[in-house]
N, C-alpha and C. Protein backbone atom coordinates (compact mmCIF):
# COMPACT_ATOMS: atom_id res chain seq x y z
N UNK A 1 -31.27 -83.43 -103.38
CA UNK A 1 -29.88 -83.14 -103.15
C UNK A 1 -29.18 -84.47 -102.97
N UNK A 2 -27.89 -84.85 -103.71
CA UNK A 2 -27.78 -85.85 -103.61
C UNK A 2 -26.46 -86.02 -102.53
N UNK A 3 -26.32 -86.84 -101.51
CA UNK A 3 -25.41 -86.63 -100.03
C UNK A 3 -25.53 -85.56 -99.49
N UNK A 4 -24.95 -85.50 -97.89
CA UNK A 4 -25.38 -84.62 -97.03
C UNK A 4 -25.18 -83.14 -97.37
N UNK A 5 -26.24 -82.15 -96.87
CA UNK A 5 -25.92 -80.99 -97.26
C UNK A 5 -24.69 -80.40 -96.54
N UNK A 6 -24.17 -79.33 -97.34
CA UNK A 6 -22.75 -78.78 -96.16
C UNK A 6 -23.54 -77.30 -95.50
N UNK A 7 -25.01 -76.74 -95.50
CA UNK A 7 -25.19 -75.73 -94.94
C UNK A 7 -26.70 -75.93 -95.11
N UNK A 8 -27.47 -75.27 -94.32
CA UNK A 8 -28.99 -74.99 -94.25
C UNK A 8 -29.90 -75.24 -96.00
N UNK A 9 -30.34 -75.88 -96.20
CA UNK A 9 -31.36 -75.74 -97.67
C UNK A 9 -32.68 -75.68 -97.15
N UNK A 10 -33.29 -74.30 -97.90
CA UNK A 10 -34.56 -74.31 -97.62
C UNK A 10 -35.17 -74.04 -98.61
N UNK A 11 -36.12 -75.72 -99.54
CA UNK A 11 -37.08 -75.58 -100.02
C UNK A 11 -38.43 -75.03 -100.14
N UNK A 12 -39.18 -74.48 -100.62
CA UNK A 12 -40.77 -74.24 -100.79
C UNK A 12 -41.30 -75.30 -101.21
N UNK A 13 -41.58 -76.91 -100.93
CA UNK A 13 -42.04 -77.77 -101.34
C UNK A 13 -43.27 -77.48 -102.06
N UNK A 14 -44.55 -76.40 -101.15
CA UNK A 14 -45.98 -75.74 -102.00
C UNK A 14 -45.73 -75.41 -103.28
N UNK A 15 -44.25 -74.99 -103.13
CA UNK A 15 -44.30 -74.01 -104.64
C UNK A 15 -43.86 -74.62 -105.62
N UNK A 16 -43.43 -75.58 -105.42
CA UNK A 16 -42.47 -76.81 -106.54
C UNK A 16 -41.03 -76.59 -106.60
N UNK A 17 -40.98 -76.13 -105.17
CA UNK A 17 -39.51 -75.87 -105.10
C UNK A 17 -38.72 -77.53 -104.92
N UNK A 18 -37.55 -77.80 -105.79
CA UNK A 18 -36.87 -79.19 -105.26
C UNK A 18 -35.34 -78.80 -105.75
N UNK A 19 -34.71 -79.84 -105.61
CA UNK A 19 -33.44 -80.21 -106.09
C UNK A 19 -33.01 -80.21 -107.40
N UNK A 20 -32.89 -79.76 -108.37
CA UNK A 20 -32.93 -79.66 -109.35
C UNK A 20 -34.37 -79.85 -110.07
N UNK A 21 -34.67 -80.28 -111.18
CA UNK A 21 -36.14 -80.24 -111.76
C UNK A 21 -36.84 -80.79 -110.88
N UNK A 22 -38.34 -80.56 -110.62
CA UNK A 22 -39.21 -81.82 -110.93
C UNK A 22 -39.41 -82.10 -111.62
N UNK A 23 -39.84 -83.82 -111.54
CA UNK A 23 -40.35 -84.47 -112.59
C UNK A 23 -41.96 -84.68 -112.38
N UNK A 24 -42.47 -84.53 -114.18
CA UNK A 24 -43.69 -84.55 -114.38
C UNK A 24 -44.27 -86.43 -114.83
N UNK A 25 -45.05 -86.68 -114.06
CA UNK A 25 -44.86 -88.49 -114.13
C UNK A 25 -46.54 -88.48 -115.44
N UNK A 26 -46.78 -89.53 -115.41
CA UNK A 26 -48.33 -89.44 -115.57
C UNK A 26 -49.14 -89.66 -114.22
N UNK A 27 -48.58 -89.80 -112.90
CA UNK A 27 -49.67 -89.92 -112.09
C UNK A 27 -49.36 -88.97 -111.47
N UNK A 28 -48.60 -87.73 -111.58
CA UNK A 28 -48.63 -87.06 -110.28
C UNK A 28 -46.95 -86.31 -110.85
N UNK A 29 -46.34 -84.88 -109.82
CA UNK A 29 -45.09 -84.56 -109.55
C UNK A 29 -44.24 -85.09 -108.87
N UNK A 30 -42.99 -85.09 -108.78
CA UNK A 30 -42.09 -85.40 -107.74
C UNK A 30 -41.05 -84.51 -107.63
N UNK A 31 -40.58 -84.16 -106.81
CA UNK A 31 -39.47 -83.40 -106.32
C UNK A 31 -38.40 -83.50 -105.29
N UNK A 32 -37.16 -83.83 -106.06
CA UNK A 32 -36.57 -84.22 -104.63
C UNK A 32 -36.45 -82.90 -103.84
N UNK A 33 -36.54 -83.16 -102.49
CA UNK A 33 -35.89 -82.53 -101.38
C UNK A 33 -34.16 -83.29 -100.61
N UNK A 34 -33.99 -84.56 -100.56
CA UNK A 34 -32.90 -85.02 -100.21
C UNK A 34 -32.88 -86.40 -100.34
N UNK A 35 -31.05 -86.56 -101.33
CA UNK A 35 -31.10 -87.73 -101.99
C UNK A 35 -29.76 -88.50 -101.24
N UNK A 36 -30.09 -88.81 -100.42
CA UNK A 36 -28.46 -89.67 -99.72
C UNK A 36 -28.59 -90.72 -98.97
N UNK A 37 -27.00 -90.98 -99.03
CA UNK A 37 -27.12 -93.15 -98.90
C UNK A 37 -27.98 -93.41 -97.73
N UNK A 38 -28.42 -92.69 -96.75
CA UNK A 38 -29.07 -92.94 -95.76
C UNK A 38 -30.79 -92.81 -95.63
N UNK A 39 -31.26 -91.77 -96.76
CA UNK A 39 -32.25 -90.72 -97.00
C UNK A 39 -32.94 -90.40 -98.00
N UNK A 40 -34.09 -91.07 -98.56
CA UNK A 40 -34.59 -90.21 -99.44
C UNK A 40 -35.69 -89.07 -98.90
N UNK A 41 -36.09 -87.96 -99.27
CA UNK A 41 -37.03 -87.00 -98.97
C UNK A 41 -37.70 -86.91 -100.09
N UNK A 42 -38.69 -86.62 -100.78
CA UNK A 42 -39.34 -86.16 -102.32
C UNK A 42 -40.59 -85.68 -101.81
N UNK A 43 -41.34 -84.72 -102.26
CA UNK A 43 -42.30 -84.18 -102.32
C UNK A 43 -43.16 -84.28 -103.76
N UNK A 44 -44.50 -84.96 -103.12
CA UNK A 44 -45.29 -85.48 -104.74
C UNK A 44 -46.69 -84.74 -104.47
N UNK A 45 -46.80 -84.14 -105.84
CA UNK A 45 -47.82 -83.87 -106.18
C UNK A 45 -49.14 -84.25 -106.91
N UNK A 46 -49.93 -84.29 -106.47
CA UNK A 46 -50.96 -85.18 -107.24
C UNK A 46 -52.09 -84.25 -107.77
N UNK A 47 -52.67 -84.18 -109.15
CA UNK A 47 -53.66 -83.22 -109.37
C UNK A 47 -54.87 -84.19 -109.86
N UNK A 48 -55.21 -84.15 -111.31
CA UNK A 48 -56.09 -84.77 -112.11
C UNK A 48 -55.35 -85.79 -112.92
N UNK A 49 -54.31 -86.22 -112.66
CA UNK A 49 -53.76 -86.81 -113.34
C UNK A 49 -54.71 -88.28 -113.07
N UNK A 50 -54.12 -89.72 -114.14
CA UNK A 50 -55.28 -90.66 -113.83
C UNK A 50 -54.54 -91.65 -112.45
N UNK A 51 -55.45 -92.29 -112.35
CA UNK A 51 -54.96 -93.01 -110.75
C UNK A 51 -54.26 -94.11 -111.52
N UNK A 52 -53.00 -94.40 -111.05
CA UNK A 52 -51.95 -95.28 -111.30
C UNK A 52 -52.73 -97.15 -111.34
N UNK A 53 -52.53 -97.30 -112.60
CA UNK A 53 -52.77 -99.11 -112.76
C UNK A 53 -52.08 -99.88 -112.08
N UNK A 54 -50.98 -99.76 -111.84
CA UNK A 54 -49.77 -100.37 -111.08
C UNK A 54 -49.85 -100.15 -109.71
N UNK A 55 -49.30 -100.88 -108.72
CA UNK A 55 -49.19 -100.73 -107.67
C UNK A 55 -47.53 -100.55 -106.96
N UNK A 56 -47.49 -99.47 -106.33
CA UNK A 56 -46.17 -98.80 -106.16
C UNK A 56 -45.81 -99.54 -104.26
N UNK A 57 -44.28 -99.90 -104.50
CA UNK A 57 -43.72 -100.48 -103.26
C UNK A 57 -42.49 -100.40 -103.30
N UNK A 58 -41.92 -100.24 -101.54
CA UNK A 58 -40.86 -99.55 -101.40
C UNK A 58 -40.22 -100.87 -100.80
N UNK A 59 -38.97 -101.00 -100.84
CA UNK A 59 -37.95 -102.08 -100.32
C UNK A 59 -37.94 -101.67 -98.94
N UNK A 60 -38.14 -100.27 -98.40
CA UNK A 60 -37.28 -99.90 -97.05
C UNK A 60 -39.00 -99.63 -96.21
N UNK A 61 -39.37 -99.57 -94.98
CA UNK A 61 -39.88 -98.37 -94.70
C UNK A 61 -40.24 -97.15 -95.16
N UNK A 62 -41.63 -96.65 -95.72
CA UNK A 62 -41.92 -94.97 -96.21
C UNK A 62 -42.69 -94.48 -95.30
N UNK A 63 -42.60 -93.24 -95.40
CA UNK A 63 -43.25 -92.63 -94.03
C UNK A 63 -43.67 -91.15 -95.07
N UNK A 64 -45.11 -91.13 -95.41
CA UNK A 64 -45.78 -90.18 -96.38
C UNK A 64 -46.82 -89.34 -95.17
N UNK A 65 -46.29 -88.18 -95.47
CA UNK A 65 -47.00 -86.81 -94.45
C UNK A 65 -47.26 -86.20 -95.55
N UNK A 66 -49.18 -85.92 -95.25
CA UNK A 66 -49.89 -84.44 -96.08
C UNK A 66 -49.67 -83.31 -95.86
N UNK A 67 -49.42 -82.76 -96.67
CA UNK A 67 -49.33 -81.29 -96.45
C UNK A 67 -50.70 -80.71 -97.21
N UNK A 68 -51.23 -80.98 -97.80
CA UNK A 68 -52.21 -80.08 -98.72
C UNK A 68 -52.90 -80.74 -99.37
N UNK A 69 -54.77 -80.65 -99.62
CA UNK A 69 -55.82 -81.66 -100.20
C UNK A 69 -55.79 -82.96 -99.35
N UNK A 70 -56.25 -83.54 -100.08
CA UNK A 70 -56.80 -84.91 -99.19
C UNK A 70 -56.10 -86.03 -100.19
N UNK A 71 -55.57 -87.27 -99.43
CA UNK A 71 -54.92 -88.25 -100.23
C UNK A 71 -55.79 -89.27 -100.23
N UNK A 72 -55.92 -90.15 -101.31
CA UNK A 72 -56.83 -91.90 -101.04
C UNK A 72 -55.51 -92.55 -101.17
N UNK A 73 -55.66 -93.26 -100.34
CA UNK A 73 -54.50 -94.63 -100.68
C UNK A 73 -55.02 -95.75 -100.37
N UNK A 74 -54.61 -97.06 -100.90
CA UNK A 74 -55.39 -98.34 -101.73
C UNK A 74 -54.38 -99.05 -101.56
N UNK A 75 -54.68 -100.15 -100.90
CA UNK A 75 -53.86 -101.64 -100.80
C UNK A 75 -54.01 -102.75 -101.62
N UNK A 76 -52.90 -103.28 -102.21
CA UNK A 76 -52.89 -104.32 -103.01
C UNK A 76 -53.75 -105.35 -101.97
N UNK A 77 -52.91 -106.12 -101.02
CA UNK A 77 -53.21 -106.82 -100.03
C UNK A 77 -54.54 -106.86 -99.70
N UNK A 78 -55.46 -105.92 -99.28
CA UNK A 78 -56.32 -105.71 -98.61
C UNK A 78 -57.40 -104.66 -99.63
N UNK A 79 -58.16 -105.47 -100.40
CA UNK A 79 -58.31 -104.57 -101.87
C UNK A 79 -59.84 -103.27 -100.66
N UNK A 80 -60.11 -103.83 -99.84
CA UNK A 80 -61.30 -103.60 -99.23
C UNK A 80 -60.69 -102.72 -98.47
N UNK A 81 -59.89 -102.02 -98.19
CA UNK A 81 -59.57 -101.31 -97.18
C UNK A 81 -58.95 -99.87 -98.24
N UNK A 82 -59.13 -98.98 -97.34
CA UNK A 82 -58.68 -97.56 -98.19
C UNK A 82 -58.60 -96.32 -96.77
N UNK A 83 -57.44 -95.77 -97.53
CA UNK A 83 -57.67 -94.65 -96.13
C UNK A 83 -57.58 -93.64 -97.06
N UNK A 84 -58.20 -92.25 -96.29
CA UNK A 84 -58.48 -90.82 -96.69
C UNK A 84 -57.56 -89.96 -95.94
N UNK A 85 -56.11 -89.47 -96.45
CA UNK A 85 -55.56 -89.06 -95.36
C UNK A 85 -55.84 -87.27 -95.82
N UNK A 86 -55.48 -86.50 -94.28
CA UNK A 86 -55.55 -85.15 -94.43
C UNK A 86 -54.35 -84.47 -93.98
N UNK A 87 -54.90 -83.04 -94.63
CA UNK A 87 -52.98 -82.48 -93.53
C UNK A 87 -52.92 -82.77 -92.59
N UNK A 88 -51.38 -82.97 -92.22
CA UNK A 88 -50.99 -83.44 -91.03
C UNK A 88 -50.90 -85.01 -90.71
N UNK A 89 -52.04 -85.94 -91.54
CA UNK A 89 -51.62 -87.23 -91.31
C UNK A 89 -50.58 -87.29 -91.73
N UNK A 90 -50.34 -88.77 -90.84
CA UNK A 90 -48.74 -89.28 -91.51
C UNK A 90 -48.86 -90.89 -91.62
N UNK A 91 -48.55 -91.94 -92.58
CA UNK A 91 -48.71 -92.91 -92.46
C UNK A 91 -47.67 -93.35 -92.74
N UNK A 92 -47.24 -95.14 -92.18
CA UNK A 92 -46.01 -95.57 -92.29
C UNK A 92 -46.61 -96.87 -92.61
N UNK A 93 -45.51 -97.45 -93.89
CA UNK A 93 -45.96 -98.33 -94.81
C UNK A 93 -44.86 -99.18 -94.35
N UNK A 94 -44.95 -100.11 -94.20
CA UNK A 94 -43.83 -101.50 -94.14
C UNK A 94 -42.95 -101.59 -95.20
N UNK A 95 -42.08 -101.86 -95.12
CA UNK A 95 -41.14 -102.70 -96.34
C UNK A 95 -42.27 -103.66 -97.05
N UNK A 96 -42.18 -103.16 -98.33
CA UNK A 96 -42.83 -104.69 -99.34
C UNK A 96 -44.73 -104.22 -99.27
N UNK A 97 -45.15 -102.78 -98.75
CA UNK A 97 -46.16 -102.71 -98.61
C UNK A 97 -46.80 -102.30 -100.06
N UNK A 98 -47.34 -103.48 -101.14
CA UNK A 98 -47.81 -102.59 -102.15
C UNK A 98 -49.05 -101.70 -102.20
N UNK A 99 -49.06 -100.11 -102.90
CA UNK A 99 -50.07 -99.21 -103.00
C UNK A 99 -50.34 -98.34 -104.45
N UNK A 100 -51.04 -97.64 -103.56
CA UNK A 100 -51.34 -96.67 -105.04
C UNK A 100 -52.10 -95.37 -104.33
N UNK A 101 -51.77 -94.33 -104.54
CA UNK A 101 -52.14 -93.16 -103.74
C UNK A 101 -52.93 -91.93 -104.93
N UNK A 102 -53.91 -91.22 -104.67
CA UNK A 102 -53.94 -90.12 -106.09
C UNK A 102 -55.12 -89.14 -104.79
N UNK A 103 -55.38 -88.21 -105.51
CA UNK A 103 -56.06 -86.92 -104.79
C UNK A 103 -57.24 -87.61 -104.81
N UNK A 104 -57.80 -87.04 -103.26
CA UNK A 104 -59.54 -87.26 -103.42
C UNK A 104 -60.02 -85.87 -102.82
N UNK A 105 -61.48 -86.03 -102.86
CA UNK A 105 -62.17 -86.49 -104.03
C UNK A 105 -61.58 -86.46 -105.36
N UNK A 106 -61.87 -87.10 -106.46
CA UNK A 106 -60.96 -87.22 -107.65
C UNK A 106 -61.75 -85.93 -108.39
N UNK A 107 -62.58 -85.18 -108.04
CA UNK A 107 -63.32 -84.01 -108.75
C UNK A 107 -62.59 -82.69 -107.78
N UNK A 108 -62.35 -83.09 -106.83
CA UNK A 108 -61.78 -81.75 -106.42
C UNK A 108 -60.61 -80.74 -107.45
N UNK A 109 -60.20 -79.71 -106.95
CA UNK A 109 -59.71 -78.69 -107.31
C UNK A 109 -58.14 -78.50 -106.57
N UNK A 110 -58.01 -78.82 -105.49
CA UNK A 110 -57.14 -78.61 -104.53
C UNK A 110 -55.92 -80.29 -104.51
N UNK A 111 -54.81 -79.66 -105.19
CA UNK A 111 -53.63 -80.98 -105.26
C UNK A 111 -53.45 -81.15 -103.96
N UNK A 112 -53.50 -82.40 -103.90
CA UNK A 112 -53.00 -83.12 -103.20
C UNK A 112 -51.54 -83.66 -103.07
N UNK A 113 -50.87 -82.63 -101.74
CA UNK A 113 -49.32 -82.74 -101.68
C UNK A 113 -49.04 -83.82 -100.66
N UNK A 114 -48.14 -84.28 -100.74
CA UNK A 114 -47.06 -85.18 -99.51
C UNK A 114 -45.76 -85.22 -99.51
N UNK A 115 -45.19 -85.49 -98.92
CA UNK A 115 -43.89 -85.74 -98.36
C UNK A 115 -43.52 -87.10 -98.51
N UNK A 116 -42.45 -87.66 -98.60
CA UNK A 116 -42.41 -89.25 -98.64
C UNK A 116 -40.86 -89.25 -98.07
N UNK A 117 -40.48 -89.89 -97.27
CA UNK A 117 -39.53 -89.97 -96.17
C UNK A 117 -39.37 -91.63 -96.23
N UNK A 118 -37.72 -91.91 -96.85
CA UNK A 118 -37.69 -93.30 -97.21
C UNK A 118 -36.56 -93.07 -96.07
N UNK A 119 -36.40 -93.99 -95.05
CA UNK A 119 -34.95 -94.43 -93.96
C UNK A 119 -34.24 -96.04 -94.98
N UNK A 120 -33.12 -95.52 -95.87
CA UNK A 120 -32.84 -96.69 -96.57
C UNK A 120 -32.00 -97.36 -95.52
N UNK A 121 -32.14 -98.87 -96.02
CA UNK A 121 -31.32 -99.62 -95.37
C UNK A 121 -29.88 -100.28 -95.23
N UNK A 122 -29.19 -99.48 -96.22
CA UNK A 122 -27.74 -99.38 -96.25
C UNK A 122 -27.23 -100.07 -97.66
N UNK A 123 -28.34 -100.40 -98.61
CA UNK A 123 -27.81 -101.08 -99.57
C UNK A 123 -27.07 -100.24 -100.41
N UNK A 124 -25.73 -100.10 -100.60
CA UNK A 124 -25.09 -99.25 -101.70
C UNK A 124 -25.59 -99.59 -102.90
N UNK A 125 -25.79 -98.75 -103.77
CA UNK A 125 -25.94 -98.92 -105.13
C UNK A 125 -27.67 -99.32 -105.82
N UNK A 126 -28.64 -99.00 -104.89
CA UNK A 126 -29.94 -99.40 -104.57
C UNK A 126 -30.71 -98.29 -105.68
N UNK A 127 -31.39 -98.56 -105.83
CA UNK A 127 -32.25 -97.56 -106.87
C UNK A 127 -32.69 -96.54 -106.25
N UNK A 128 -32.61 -95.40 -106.39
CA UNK A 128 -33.28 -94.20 -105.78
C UNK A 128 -34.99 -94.37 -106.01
N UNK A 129 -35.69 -94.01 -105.03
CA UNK A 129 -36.88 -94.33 -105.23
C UNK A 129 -37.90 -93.10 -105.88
N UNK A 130 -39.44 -93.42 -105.41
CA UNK A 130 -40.73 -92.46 -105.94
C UNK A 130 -39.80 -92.04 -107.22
N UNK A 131 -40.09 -92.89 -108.06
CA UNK A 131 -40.49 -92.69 -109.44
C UNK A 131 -38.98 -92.01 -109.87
N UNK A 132 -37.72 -91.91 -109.48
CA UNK A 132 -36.09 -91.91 -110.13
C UNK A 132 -36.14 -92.63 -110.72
N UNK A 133 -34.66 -92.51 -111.32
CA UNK A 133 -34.31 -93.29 -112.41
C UNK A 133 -33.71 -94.76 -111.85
N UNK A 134 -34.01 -95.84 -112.30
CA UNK A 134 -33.64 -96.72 -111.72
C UNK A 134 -32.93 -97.94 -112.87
N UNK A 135 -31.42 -98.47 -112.41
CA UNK A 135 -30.98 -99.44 -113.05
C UNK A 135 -31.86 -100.41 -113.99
N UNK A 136 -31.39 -100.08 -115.48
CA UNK A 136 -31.94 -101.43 -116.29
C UNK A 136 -32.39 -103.14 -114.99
N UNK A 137 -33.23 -103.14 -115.36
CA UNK A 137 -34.02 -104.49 -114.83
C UNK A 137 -34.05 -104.51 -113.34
N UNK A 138 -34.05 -103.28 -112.80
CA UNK A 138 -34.82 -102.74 -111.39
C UNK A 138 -36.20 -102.41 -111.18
N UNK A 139 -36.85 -102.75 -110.99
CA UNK A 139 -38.10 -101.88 -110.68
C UNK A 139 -38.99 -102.55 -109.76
N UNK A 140 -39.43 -101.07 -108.71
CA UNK A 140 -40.24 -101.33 -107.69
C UNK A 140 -41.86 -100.87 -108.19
N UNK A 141 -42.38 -100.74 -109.22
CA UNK A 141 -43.54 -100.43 -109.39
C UNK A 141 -44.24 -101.83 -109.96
N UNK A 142 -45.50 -102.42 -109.48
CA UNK A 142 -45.78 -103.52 -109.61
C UNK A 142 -46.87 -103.50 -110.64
N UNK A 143 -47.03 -104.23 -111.82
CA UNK A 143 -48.17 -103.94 -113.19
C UNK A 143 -49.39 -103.96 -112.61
N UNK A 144 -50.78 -103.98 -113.24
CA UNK A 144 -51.80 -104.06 -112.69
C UNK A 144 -52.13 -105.70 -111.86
N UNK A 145 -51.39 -106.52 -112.46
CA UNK A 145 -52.00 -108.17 -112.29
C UNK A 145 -51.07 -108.32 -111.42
N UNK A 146 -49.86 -107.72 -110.86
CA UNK A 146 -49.25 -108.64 -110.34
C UNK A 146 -47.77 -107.71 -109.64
């Protein structure tokens, strides 16, 4: 939804309920839940899709809560470190934290959902994030090398 709502919205995030379409990426779904100057919300889905070459980073603070399956997430920084999150975790990534997140076990059956909760930092005119459309010669997704 893009600026504040004027009355109650209640998504089914499980069901692929969002804001107009989701989008189908190659690593996964996204769906917005709420798109405003203060706020992003999106709900991503992750199935069998392949695990992202690139490493994905946010300008602001993200704050990613499971709802469903199990998540791996992988640090550029810290190639040795990996967490396994479950429902109910919630993890909070720094500004500038690069990653890469996909369902585990990678043989399972059961998608792996989250929530992703961006608090932007007031920049007008900033790229909407998780995988929107973003201004010619913007981009927060980082190649494999670099």
């Amino acid at each position: 939804m893009r600026g504040e709502p004027s009355a109650p919205v209640l998504l089914r995030a499980l069901e692929g309920e969002a804001v107009g379409a989701a989008r189908a990426t190659p690593y996964g779904s996204v769906g917005t839940i709420l798109d405003c100057d203060s706020t992003e919300v999106v709900w991503v889905c992750k199935r069998d899709e392949d695990v992202d070459p690139g490493w994905f980073c946010q300008p602001d603070t993200d704050v990613l809560c499971v709802v469903a399956g199990r998540l791996r997430v992988e640090f550029k920084a810290e190639p040795s470190t990996t967490l396994t999150l479950r429902p109910g975790d919630v993890l909070v990534l720094p500004p500038g934290t690069a990653c890469r997140a996909y369902r585990w076990p990678r043989d399972s059956r059961q998608a792996a959902v989250f929530l992703a909760v961006t608090a932007r930092s007031g920049r007008a005119g900033r790229p909407a994030g998780h995988g929107c459309a973003r201004p010619p010669g913007e981009s927060r997704r980082e190649g494999p090398d670099g």
